[in-house]
Protein backbone atom coordinates (compact mmCIF):
# COMPACT_ATOMS: atom_id res chain seq x y z
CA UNK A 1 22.07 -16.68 15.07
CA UNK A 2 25.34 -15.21 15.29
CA UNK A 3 27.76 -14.49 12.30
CA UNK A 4 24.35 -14.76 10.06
CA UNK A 5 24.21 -12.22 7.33
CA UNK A 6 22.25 -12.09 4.68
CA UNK A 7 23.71 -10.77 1.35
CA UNK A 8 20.37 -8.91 0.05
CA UNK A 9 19.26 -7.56 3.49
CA UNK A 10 19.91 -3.64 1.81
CA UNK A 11 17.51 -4.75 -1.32
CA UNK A 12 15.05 -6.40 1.09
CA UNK A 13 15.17 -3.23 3.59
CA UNK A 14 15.56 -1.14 0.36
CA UNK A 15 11.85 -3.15 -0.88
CA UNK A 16 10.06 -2.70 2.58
CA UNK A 17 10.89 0.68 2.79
CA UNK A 18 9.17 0.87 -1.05
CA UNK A 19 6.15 -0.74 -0.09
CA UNK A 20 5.34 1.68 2.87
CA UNK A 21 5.79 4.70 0.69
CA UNK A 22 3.34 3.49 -2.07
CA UNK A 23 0.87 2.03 0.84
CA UNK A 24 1.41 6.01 2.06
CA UNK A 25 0.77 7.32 -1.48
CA UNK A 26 -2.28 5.28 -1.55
CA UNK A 27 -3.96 6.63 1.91
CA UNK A 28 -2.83 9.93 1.03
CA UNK A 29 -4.88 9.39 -2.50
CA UNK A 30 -7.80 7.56 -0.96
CA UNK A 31 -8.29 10.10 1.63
CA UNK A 32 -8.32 12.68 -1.29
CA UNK A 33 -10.91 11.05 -3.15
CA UNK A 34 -12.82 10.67 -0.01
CA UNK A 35 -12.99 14.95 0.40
CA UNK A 36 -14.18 15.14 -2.70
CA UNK A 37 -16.62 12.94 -2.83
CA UNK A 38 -17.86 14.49 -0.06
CA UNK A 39 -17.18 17.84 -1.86
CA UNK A 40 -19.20 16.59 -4.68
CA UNK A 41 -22.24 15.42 -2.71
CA UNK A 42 -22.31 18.98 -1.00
CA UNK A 43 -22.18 20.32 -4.84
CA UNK A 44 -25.35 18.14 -6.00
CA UNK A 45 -26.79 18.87 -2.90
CA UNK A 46 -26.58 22.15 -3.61
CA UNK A 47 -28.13 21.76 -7.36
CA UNK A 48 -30.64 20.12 -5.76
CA UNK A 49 -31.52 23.08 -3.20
CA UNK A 50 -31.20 25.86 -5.92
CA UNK A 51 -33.98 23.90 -8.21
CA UNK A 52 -35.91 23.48 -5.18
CA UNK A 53 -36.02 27.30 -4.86
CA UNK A 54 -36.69 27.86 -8.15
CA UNK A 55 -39.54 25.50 -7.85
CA UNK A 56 -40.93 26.62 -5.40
CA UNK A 57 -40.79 30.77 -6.41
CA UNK A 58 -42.49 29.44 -9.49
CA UNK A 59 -44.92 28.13 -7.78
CA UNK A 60 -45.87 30.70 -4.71
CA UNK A 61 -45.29 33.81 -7.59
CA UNK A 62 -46.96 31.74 -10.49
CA UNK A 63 -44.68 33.49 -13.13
CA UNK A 64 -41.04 34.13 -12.57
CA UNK A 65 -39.21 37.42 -13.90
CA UNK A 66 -36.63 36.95 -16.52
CA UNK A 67 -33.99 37.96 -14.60
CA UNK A 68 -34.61 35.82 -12.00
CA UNK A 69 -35.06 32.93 -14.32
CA UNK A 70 -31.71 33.64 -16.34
CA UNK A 71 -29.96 33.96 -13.22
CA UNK A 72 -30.94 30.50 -11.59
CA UNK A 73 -29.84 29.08 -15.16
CA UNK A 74 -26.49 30.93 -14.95
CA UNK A 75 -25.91 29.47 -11.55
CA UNK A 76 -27.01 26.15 -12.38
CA UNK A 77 -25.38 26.25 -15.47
CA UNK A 78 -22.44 27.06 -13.40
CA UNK A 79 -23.04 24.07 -10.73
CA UNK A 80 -23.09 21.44 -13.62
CA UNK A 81 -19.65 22.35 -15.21
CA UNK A 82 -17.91 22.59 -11.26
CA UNK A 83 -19.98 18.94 -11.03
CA UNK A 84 -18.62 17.86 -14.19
CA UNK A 85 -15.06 18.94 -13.82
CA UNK A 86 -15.45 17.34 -10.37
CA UNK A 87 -16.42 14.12 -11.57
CA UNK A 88 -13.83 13.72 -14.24
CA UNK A 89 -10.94 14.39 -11.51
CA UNK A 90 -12.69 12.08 -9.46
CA UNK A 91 -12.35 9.41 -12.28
CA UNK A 92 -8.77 10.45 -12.50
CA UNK A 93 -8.48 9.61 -9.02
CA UNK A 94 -9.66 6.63 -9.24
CA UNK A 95 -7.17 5.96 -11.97
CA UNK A 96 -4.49 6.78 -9.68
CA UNK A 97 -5.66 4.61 -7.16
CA UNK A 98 -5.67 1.83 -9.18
CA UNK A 99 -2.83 1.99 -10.20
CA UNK A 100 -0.94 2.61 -7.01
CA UNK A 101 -2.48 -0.62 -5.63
CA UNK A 102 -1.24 -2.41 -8.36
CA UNK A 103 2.21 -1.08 -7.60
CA UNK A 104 1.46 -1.77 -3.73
CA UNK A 105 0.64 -5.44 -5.19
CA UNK A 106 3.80 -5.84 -6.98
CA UNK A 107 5.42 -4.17 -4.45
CA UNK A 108 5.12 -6.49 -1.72
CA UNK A 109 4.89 -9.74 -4.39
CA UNK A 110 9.10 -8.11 -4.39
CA UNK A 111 9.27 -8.26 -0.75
CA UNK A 112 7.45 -11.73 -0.38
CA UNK A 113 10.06 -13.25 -2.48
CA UNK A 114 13.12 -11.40 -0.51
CA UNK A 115 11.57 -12.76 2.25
CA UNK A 116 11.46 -16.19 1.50
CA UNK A 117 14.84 -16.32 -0.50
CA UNK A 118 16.07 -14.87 3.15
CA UNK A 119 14.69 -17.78 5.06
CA UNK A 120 16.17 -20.53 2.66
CA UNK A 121 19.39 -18.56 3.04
CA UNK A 122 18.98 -18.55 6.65
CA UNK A 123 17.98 -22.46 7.08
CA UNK A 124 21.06 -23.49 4.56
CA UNK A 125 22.94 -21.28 7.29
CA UNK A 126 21.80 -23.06 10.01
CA UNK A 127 22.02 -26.72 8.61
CA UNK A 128 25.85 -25.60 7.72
CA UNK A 129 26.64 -24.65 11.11
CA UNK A 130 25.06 -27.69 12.44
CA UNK A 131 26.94 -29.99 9.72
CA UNK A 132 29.79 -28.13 11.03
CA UNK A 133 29.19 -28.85 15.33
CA UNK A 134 28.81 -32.42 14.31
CA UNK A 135 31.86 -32.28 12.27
CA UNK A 136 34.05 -30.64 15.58
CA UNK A 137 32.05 -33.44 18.18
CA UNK A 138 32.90 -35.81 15.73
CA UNK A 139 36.56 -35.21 15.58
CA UNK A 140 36.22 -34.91 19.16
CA UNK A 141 35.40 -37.88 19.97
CA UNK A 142 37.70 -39.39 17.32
CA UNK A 143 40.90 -37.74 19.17
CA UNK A 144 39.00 -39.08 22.56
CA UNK A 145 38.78 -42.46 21.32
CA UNK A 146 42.74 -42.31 20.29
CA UNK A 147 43.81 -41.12 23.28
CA UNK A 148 42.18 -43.88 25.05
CA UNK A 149 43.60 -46.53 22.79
CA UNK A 150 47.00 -44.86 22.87
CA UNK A 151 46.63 -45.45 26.73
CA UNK A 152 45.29 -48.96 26.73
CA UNK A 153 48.01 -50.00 24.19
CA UNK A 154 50.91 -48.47 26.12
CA UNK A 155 50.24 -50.37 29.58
């Protein structure tokens, strides 16, 4: 409706504008935690292959040689602490995440109540204006009625 401004419509664009940046931040962090995941499934997959192997050289060659046998340790060895270190940044993500959605959560609780302090603004607005169009038809016909007595009283 025209001449309608709301006093807060900088905080409420300023609160929007908030809550899409955090629900960014929180793709952007989900997708992360996604890859690695994924990067961590490869990684146990991988354990998986490389004890496979060794299992099955013990097996077909009935005794292993040392070296071969230190070296499958070494790069398990090596597998566990990327898995681990993996994990516990995974966890950390997960942190994160957490606690960006409860920022997106509070976030658009903010907005919500913008919003709806808006609106009451807004209908207050409108009942005014209408309060005032019934105060102007009023007077209107007021000043009609007058005229017409003036005019019945002067003949």
């Amino acid at each position: 409706m025209k001449g309608y401004h709301f006093r807060l419509q900088k905080v409420l664009d300023t609160c929007r504008l908030k809550e899409e940046l955090i629900e960014v931040k929180l793709a952007e962090l989900e997708r992360l935690a996604e890859s690695q995941r994924a990067h961590l499934s490869a990684m146990e997959e991988e354990e998986r292959a490389l004890l496979s192997e060794r299992r099955a050289k013990r097996e077909q060659e009935g005794a292993v040689a040392i070296e071969e046998e230190i070296f499958y340790e070494r790069c398990l060895e090596n597998l566990r602490l990327k898995v681990e270190r993996l994990r516990m940044y995974l966890r950390s993500l997960e942190e994160q995440i957490r606690q960006t959605r409860e920022e997106l959560v509070a976030a658009a609780m903010e907005r919500r109540v913008l919003e709806k302090l808006r609106e009451k603004d807004y209908e207050r607005f409108t009942v005014e204006v209408e309060r005032n169009n019934q105060k102007a038809l009023d007077e209107i016909a007021v000043q009609r009625y007058a005229r017409r007595e003036d005019r019945c009283s002067g003949m």
